[in-house]
N, C-alpha and C. Protein backbone atom coordinates (compact mmCIF):
# COMPACT_ATOMS: atom_id res chain seq x y z
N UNK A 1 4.60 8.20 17.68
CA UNK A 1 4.77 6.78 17.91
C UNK A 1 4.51 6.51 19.38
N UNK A 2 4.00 5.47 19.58
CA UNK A 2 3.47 5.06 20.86
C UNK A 2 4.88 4.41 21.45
N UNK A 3 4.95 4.48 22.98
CA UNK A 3 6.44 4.03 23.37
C UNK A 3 6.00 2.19 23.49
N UNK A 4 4.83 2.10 23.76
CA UNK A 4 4.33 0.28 23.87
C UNK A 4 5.13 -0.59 22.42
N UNK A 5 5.10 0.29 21.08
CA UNK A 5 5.30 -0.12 19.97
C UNK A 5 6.86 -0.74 19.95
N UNK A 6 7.69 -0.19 20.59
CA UNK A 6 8.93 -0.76 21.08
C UNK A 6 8.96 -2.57 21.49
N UNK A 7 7.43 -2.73 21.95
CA UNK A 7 7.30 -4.26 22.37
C UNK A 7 7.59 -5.25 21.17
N UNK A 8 6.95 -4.81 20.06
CA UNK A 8 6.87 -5.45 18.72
C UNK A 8 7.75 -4.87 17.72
N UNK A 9 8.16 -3.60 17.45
CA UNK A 9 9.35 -3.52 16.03
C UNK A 9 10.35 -4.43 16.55
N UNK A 10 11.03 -4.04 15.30
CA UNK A 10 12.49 -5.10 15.59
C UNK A 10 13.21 -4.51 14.56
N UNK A 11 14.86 -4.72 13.99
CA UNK A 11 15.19 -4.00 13.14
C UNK A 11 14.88 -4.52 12.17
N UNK A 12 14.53 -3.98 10.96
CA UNK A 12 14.37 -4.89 9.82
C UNK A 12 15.40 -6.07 8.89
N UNK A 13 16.28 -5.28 9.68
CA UNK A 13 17.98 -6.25 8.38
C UNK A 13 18.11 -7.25 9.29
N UNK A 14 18.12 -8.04 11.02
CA UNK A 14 18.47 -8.32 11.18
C UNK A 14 17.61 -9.21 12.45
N UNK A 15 16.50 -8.55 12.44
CA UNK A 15 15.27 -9.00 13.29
C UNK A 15 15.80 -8.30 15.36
N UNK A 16 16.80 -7.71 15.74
CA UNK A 16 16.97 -8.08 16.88
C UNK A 16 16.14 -6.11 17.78
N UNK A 17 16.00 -6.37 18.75
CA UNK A 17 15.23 -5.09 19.61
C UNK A 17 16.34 -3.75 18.75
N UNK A 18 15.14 -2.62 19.46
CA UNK A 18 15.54 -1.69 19.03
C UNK A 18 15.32 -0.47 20.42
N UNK A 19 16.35 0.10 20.07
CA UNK A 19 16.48 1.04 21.70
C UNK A 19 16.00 2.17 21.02
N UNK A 20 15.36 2.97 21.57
CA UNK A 20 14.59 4.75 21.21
C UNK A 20 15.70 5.30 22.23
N UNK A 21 16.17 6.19 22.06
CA UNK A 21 16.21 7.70 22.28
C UNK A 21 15.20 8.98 21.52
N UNK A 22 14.66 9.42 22.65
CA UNK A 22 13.27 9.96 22.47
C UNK A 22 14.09 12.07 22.04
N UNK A 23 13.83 12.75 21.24
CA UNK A 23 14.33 14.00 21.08
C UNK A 23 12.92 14.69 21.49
N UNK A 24 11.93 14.57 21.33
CA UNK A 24 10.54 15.13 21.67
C UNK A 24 9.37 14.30 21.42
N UNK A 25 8.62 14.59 22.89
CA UNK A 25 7.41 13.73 22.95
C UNK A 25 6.12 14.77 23.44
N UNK A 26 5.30 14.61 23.55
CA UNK A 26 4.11 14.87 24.60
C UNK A 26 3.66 14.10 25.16
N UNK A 27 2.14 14.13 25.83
CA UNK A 27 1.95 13.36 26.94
C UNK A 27 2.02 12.20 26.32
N UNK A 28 1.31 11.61 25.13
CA UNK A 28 0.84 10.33 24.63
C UNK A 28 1.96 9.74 23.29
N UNK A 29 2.74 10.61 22.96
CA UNK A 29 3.66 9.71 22.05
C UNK A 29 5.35 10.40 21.57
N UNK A 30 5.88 9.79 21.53
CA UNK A 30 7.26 10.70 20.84
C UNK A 30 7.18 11.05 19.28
N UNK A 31 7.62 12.30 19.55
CA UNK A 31 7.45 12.82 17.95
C UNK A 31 8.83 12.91 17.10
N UNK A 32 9.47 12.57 17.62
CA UNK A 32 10.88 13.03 16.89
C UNK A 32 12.25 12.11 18.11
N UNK A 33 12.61 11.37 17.30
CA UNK A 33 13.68 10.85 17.52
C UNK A 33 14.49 9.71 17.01
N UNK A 34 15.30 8.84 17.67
CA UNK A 34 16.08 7.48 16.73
C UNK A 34 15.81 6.23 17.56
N UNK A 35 15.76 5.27 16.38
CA UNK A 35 15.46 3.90 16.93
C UNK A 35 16.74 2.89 16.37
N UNK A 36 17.59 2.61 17.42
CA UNK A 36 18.71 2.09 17.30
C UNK A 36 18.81 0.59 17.18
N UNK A 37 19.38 -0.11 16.46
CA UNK A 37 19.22 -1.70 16.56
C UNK A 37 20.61 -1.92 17.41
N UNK A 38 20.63 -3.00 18.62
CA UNK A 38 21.17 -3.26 19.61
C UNK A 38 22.09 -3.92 18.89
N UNK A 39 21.77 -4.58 17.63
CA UNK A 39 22.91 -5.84 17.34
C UNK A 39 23.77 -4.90 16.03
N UNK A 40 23.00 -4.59 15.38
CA UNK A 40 24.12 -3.88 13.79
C UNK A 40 24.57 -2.41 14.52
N UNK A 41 23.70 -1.54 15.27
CA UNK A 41 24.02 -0.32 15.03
C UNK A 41 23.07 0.60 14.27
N UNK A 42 22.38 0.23 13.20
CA UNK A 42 21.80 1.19 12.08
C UNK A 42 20.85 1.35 13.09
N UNK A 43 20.66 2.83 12.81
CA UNK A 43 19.53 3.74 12.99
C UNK A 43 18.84 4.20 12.12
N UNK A 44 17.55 3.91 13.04
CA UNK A 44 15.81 4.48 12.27
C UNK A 44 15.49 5.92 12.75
N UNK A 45 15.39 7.14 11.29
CA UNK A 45 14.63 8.20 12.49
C UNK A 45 12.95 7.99 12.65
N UNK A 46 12.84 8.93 13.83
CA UNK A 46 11.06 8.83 14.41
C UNK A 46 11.28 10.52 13.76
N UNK A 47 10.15 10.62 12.93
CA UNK A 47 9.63 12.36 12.50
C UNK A 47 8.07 11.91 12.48
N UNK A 48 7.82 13.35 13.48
CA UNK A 48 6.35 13.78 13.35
C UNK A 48 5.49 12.43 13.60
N UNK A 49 6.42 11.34 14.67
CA UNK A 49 5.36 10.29 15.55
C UNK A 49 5.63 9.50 14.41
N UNK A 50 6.13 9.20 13.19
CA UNK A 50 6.06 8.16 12.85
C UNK A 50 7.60 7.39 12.75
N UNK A 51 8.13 6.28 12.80
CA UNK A 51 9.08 5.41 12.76
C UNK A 51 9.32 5.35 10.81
N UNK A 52 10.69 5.50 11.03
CA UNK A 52 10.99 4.83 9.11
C UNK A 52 11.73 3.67 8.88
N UNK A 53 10.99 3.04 8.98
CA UNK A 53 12.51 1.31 9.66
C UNK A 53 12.77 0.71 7.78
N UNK A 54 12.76 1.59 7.10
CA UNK A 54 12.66 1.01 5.97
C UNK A 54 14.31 1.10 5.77
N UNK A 55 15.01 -0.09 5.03
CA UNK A 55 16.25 0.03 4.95
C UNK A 55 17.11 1.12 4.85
N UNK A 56 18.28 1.46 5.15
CA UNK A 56 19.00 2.71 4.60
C UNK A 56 18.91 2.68 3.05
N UNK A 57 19.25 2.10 2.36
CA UNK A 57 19.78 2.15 0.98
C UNK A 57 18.10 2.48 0.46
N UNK A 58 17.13 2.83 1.40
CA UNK A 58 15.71 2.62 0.60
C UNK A 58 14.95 3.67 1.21
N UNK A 59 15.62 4.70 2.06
CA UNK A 59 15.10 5.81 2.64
C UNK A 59 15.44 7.22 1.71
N UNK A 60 14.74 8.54 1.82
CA UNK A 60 15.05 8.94 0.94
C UNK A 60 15.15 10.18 2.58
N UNK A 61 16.40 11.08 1.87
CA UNK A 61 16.49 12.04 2.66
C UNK A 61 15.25 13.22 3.01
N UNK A 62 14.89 13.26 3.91
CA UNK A 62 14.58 14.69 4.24
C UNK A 62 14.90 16.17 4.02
N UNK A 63 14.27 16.73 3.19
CA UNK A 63 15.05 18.14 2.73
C UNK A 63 15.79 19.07 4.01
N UNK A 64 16.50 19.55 3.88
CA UNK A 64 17.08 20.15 4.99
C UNK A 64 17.16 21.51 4.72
């Protein structure tokens, strides 16, 4: 995920910014981390550069 992309998401439930904490990046994008909504709280994870802003109740776990 590109860090510019932060200009335009928003959370989905509630429309308001969203803060990254970045867990791993390289030069040109973060690959792994969370995208926090400032106003509810819910968190989005970032895997493998991409963002999942799709509701909780509509995400499906990651095998662990």
């Amino acid at each position: 995920m590109q860090e510019d992309l932060l200009d335009i998401l928003c959370c989905p439930l509630d429309k308001h910014d969203l803060e990254l904490e970045a867990t791993e990046r390289d030069e040109e994008e973060i690959l792994t981390g969370t995208l926090t909504c400032t106003e509810c709280g819910e968190a989005y994870p970032i895997e493998d550069g991409i963002p999942n802003l799709l509701p909780p109740d509509m995400r499906e776990e990651s095998p662990a």
